[in-house]
C-alpha atoms as a PDB file:
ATOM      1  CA  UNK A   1      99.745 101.252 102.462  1.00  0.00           C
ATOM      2  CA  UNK A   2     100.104  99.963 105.937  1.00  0.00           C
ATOM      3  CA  UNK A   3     103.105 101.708 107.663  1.00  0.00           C
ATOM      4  CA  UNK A   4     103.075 100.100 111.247  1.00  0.00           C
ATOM      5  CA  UNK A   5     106.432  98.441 111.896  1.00  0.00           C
ATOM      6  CA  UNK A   6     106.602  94.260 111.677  1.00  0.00           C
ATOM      7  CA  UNK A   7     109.139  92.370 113.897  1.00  0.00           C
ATOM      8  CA  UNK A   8     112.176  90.286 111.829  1.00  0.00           C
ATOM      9  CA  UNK A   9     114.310  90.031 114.879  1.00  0.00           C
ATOM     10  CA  UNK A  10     114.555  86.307 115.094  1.00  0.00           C
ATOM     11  CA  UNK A  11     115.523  83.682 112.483  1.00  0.00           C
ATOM     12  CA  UNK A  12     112.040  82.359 112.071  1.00  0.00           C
ATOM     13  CA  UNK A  13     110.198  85.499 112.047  1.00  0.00           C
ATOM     14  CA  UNK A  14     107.919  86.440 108.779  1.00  0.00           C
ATOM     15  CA  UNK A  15     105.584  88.959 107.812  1.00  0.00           C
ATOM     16  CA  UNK A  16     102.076  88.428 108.847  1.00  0.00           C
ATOM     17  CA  UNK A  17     101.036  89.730 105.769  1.00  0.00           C
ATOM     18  CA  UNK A  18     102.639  86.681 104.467  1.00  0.00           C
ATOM     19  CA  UNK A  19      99.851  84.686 105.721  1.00  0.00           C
ATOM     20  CA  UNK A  20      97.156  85.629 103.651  1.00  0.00           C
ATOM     21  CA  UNK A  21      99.465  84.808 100.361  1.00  0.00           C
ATOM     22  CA  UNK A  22      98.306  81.083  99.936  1.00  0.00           C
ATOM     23  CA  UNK A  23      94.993  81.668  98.495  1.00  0.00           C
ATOM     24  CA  UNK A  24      95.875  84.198  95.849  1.00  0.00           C
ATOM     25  CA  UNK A  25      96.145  83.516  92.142  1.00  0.00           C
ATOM     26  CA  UNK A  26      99.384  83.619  90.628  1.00  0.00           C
ATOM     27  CA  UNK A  27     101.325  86.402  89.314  1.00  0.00           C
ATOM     28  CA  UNK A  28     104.658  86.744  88.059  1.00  0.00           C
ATOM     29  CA  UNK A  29     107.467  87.319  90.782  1.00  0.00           C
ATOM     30  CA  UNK A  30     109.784  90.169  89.796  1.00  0.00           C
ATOM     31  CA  UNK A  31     113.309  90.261  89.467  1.00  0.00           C
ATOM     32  CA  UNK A  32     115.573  92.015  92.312  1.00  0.00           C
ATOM     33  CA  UNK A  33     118.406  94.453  91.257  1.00  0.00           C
ATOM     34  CA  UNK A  34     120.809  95.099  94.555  1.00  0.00           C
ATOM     35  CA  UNK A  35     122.014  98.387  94.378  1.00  0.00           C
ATOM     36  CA  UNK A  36     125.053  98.910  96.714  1.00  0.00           C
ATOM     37  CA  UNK A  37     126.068 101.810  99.389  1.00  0.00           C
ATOM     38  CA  UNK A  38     128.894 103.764  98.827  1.00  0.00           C
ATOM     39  CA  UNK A  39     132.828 103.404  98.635  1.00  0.00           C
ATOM     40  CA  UNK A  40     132.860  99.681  98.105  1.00  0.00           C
ATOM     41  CA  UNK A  41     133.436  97.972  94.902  1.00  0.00           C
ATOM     42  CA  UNK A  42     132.715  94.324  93.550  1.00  0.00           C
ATOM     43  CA  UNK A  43     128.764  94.285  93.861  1.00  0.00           C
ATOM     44  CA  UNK A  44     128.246  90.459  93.283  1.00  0.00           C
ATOM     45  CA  UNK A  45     130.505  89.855  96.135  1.00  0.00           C
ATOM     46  CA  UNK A  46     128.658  92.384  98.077  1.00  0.00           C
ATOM     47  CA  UNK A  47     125.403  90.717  97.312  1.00  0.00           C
ATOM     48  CA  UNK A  48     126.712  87.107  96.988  1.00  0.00           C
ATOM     49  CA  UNK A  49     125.202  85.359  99.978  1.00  0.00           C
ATOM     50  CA  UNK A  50     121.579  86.498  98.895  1.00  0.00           C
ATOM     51  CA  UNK A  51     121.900  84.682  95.465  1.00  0.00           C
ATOM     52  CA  UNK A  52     120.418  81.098  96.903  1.00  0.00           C
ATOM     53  CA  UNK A  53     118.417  81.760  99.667  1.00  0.00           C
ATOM     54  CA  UNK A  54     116.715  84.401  97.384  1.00  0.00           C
ATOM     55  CA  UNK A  55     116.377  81.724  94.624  1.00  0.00           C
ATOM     56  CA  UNK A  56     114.925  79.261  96.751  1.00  0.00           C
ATOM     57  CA  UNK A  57     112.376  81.331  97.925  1.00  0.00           C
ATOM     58  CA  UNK A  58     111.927  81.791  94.181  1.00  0.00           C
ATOM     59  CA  UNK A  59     112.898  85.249  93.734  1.00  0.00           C
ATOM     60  CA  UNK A  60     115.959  85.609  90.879  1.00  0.00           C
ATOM     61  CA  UNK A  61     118.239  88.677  91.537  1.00  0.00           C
ATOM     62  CA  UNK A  62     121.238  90.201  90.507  1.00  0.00           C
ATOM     63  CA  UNK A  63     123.517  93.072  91.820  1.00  0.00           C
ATOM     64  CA  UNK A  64     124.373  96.133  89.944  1.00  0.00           C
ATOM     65  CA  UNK A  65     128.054  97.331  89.688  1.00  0.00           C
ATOM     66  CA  UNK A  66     128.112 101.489  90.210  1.00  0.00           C
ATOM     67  CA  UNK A  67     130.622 103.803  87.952  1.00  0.00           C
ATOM     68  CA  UNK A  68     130.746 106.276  90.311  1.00  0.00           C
ATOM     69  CA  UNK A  69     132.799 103.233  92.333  1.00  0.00           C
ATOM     70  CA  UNK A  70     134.854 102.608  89.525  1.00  0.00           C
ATOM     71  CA  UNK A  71     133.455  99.231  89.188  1.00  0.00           C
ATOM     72  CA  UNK A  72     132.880  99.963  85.174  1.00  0.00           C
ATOM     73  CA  UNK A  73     136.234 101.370  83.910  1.00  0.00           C
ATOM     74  CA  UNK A  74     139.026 103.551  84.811  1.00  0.00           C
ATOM     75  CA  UNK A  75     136.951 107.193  84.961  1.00  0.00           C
ATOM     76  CA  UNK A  76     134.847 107.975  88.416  1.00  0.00           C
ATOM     77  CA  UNK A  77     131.161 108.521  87.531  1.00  0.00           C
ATOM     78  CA  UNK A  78     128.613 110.470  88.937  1.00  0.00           C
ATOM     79  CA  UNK A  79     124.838 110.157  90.377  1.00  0.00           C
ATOM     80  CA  UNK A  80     123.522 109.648  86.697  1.00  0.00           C
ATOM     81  CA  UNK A  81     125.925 107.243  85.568  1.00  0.00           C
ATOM     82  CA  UNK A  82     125.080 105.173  88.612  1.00  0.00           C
ATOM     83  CA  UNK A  83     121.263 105.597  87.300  1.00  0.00           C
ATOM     84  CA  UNK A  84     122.346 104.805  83.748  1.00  0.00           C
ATOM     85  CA  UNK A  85     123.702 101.780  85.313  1.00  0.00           C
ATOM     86  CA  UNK A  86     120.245 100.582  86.949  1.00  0.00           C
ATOM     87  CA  UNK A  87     118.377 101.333  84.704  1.00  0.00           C
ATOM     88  CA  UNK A  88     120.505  99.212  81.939  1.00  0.00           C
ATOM     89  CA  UNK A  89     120.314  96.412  84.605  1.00  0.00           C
ATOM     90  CA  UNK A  90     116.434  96.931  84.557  1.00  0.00           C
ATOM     91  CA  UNK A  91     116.439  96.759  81.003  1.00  0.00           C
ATOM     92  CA  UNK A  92     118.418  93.298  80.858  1.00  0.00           C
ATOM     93  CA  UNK A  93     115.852  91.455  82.740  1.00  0.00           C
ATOM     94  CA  UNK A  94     112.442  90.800  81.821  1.00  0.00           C
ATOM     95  CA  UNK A  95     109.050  91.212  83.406  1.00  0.00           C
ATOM     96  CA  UNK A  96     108.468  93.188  86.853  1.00  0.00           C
ATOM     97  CA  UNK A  97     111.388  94.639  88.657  1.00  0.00           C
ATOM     98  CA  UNK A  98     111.959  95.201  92.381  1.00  0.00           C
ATOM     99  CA  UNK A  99     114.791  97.574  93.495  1.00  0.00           C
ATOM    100  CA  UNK A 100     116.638  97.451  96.402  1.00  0.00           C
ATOM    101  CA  UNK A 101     118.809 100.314  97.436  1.00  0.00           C
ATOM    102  CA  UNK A 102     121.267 100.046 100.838  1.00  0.00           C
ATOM    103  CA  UNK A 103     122.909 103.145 101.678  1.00  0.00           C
ATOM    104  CA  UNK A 104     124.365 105.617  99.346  1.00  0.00           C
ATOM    105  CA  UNK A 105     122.155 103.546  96.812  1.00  0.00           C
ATOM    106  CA  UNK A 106     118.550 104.444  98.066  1.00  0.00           C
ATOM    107  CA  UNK A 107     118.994 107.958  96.140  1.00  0.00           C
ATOM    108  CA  UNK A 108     119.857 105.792  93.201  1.00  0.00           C
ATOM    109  CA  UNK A 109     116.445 103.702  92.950  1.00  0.00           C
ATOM    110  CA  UNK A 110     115.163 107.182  93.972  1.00  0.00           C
ATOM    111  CA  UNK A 111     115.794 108.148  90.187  1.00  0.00           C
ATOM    112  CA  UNK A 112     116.276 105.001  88.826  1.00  0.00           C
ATOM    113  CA  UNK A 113     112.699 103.650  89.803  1.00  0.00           C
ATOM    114  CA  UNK A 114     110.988 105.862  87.680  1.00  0.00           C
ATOM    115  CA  UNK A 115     110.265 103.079  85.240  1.00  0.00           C
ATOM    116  CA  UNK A 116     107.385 101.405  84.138  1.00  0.00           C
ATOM    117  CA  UNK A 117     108.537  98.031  84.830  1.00  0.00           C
ATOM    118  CA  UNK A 118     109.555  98.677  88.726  1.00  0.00           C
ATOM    119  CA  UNK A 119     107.072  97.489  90.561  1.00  0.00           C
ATOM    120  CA  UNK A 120     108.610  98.276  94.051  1.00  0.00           C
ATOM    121  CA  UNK A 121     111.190 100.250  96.449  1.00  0.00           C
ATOM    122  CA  UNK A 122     112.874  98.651  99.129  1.00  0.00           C
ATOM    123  CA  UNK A 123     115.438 100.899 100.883  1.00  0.00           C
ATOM    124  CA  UNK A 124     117.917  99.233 103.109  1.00  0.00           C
ATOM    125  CA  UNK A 125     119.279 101.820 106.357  1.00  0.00           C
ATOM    126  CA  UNK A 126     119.359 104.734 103.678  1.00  0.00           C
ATOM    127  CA  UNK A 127     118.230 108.044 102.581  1.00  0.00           C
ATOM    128  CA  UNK A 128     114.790 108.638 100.585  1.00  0.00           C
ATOM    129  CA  UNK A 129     115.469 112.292  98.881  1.00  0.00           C
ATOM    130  CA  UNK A 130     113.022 114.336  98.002  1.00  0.00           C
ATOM    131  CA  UNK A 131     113.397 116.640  95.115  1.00  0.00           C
ATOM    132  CA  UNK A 132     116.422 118.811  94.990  1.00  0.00           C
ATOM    133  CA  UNK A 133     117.606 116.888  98.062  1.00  0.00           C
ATOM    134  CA  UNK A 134     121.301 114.925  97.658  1.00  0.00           C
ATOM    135  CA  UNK A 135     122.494 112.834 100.313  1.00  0.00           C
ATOM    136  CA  UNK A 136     124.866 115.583 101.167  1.00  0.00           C
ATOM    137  CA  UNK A 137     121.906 117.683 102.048  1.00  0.00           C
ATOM    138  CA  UNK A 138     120.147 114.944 103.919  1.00  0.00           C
ATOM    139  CA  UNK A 139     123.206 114.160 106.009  1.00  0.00           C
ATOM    140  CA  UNK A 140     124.065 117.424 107.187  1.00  0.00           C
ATOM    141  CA  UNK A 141     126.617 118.558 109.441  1.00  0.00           C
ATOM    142  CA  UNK A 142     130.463 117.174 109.108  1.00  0.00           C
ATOM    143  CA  UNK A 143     131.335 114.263 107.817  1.00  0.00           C
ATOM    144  CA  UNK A 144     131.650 111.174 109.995  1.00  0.00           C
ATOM    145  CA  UNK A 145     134.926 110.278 111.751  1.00  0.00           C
ATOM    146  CA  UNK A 146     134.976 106.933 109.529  1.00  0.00           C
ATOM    147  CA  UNK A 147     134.972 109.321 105.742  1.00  0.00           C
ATOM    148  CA  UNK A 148     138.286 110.362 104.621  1.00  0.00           C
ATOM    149  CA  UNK A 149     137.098 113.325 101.523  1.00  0.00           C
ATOM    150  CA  UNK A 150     139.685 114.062  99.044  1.00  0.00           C
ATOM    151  CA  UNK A 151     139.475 116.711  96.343  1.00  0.00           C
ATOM    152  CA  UNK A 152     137.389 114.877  94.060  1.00  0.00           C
ATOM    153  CA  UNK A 153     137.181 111.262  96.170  1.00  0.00           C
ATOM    154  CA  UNK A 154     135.619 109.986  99.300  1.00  0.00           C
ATOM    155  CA  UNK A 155     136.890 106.750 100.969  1.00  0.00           C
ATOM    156  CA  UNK A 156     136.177 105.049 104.375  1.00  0.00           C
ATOM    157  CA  UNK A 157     138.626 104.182 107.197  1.00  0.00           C
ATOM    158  CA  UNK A 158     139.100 100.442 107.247  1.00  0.00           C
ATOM    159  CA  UNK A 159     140.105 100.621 110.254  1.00  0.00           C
ATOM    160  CA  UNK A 160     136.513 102.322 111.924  1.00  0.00           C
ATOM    161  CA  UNK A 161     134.686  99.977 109.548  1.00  0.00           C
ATOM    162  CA  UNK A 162     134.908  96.728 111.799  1.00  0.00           C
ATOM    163  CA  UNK A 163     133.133  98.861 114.790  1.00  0.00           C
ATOM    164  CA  UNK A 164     130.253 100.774 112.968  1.00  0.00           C
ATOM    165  CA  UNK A 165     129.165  98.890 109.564  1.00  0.00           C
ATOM    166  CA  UNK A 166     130.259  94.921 110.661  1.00  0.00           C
ATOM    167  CA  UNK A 167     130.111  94.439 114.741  1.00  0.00           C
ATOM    168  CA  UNK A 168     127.447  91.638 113.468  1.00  0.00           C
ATOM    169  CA  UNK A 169     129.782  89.797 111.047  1.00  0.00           C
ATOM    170  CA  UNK A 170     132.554  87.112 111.164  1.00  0.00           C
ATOM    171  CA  UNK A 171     136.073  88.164 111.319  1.00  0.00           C
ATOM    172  CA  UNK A 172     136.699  86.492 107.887  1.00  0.00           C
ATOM    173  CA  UNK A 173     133.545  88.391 106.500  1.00  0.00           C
ATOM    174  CA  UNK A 174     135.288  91.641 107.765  1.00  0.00           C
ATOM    175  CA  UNK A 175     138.163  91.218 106.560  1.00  0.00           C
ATOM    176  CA  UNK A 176     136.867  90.634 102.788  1.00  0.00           C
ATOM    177  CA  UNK A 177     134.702  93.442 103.130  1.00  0.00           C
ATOM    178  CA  UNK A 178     137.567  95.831 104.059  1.00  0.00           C
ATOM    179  CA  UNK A 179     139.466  94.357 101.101  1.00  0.00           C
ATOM    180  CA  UNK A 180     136.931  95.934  99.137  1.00  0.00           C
ATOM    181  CA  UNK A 181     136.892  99.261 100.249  1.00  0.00           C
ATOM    182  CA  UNK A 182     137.445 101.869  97.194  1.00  0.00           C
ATOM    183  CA  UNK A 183     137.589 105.680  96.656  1.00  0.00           C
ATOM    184  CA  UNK A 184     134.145 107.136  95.075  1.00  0.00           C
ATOM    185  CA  UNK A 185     133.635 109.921  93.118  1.00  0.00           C
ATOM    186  CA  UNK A 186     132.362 112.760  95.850  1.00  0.00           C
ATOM    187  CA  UNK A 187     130.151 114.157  92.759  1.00  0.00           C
ATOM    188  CA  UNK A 188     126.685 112.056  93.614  1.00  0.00           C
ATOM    189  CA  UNK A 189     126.935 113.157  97.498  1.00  0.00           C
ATOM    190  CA  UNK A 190     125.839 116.512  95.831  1.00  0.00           C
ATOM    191  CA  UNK A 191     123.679 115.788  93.195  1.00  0.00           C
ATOM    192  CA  UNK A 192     120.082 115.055  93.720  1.00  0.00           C
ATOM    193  CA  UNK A 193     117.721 112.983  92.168  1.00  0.00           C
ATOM    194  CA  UNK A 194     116.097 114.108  89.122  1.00  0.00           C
ATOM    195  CA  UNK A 195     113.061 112.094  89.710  1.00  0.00           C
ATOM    196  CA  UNK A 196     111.706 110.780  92.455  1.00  0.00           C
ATOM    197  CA  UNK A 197     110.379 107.006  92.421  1.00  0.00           C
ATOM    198  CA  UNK A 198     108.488 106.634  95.657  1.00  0.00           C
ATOM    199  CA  UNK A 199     106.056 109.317  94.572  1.00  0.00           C
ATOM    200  CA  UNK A 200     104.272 106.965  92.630  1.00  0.00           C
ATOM    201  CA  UNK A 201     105.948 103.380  93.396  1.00  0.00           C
ATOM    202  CA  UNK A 202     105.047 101.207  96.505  1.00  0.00           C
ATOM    203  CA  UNK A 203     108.409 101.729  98.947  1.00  0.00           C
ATOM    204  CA  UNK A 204     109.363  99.833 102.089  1.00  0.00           C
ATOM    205  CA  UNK A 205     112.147 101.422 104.577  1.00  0.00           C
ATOM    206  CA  UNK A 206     113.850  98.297 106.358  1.00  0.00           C
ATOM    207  CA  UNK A 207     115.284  99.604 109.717  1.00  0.00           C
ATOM    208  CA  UNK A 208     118.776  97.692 110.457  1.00  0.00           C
ATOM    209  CA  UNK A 209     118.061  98.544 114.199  1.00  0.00           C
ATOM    210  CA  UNK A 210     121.492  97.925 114.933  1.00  0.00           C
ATOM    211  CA  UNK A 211     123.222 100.259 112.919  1.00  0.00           C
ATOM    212  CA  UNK A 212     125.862 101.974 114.315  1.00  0.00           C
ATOM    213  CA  UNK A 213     126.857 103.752 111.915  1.00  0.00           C
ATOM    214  CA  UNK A 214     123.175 105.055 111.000  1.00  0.00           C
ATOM    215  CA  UNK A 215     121.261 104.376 114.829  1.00  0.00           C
ATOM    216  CA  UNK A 216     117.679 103.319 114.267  1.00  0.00           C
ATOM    217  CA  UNK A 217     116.175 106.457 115.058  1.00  0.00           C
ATOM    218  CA  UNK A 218     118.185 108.283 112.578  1.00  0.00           C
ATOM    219  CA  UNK A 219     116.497 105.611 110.191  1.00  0.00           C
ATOM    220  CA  UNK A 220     113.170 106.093 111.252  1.00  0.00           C
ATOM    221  CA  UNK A 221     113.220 109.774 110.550  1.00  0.00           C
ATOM    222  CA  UNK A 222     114.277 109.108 106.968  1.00  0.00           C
ATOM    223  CA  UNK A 223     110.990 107.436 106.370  1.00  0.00           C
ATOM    224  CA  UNK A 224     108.484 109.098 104.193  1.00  0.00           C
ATOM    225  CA  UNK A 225     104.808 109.100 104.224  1.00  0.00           C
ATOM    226  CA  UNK A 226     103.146 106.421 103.129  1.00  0.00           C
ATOM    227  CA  UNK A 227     106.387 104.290 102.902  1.00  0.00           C
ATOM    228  CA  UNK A 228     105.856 100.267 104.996  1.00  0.00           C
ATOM    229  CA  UNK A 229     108.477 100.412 107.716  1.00  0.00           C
ATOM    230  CA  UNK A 230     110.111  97.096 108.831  1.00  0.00           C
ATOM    231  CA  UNK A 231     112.150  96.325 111.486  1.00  0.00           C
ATOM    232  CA  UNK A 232     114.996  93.861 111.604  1.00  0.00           C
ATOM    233  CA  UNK A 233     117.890  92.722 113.949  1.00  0.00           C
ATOM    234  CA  UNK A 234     120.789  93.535 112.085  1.00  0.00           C
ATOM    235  CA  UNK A 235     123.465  95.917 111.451  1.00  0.00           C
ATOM    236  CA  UNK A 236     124.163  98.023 108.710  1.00  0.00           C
ATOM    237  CA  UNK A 237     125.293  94.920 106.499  1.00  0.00           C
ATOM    238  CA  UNK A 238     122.018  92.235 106.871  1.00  0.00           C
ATOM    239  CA  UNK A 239     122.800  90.532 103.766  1.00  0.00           C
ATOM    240  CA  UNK A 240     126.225  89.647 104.713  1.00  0.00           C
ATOM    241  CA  UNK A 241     125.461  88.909 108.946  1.00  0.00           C
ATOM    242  CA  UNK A 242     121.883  87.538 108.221  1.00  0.00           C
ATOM    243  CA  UNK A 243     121.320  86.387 104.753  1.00  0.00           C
ATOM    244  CA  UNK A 244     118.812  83.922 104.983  1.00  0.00           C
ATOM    245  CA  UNK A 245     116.727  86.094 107.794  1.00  0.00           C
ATOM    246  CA  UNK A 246     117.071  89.157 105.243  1.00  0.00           C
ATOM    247  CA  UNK A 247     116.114  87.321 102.329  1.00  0.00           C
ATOM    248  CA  UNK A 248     112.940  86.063 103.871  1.00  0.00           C
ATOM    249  CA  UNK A 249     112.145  89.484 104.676  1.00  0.00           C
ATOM    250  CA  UNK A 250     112.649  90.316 101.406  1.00  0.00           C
ATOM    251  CA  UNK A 251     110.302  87.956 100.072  1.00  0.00           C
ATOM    252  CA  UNK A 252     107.687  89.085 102.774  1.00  0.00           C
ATOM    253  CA  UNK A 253     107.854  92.555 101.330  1.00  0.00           C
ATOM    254  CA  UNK A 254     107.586  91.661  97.876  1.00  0.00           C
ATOM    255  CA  UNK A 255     104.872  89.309  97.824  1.00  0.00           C
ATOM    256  CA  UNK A 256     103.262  91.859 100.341  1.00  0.00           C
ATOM    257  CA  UNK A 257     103.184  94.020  97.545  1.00  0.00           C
ATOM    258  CA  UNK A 258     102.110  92.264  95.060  1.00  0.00           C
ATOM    259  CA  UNK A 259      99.110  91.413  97.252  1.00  0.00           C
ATOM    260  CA  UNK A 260      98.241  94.944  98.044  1.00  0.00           C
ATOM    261  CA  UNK A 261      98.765  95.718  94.509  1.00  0.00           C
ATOM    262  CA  UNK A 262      96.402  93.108  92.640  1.00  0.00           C
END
């Protein structure tokens, strides 16, 4: 798989692997299940200006709410009842299935991809864990100014979220993104995968180059082997700053799959 970088830093960029597309026969265009990052609840709002330019481009997709987020009931889940939860969203959708994992939810398609019918990765400024690796692990060090642990929760300081996750949004954007904020379960920071998809399943690593609250280079040194890097000007929210840019990207890397797969 070809893992030099392509370019999405203006509006009209696209893959040129794109190009080659035209002449080859049909095949059927999977589904895309968004997988959220962490402490943030309401997924389809999350994942709500991707809807119709993905559709357009003739790509249906769907977002995926997360227990561990209590976005399913009153109890906190963990790292496998966020799995259970992709994998039941895989299961509601027919034909080939692409998963997309931002932040906190790479480790999820991690696991979760480990299914016959996912055809693809695509992890969005995230983490790709290896066995007995959890995000904790990854991470390292102390947590970052903006986390506020609890005993059994983990939240983020709306007021630090403006600077570092949304520099590159609207202030009415930001302010319904803070409004979703919620405490998660700290229980999946510390559990690792318990298989790992990108063993055996075509990945791409977009690189939201700028991130401020994961830097580019950080990024880049979360890549694994083998995995297609892309680049694109954004921060660490490109569906909600950039939809239409990021969903053409999207598109790019899927049909550049399929392509490479046939």
């Amino acid at each position: 798989m070809n893992t030099v970088p392509e370019d999405h830093s203006g509006q009209s960029a696209a893959s040129p692997r794109s190009a080659a597309l035209a002449s080859d026969a049909p095949r059927e265009t999977p589904t895309l299940l968004f997988v959220h990052g962490a402490c943030v609840r309401d997924a389809d709002w999350w994942w709500s200006r991707m809807v119709e330019p993905l559709t357009e481009r003739g790509v249906p997709t769907t977002a995926i709410a997360l227990p561990s987020c209590g976005e399913t009931g009153d109890a906190l889940g963990d790292l496998g009842d966020d799995v259970q939860a992709c994998r039941q969203a895989i299961r509601a959708v027919r034909g080939p299935v692409v998963l997309c994992g931002h932040s906190y939810g790479g480790v999820i398609i991690t696991e979760a991809g480990a299914e016959e019918r996912v055809t693809q990765l695509l992890y969005v400024t995230s983490v790709m864990p290896d066995s007995g690796q959890s995000q904790a692990e990854m991470i390292g060090g102390e947590p970052a100014p903006w986390l506020q642990p609890g005993e059994d929760t983990i939240g983020v300081d709306a007021d630090m979220m403006p600077e570092y996750f949304m520099q590159d949004c609207d202030e009415a954007t930001v302010e319904a993104a803070v409004a979703r904020l919620t405490r998660q379960s700290l229980a999946p920071f510390s559990q690792p995968p318990r298989e790992i998809a990108w063993r055996s399943t075509p990945a791409s690593y977009i690189v939201c180059t700028r991130d401020l609250a994961t830097p580019a280079e950080t990024q880049r040194g979360r890549i694994r082997a083998g995995a297609h890097r892309v680049e694109f000007d954004a921060g660490h929210h490109p569906f909600l700053s950039r939809p239409d840019a990021f969903a053409q990207l999207l598109v790019d890397e899927i049909k550049g799959s399929m392509t490479t797969c046939a």
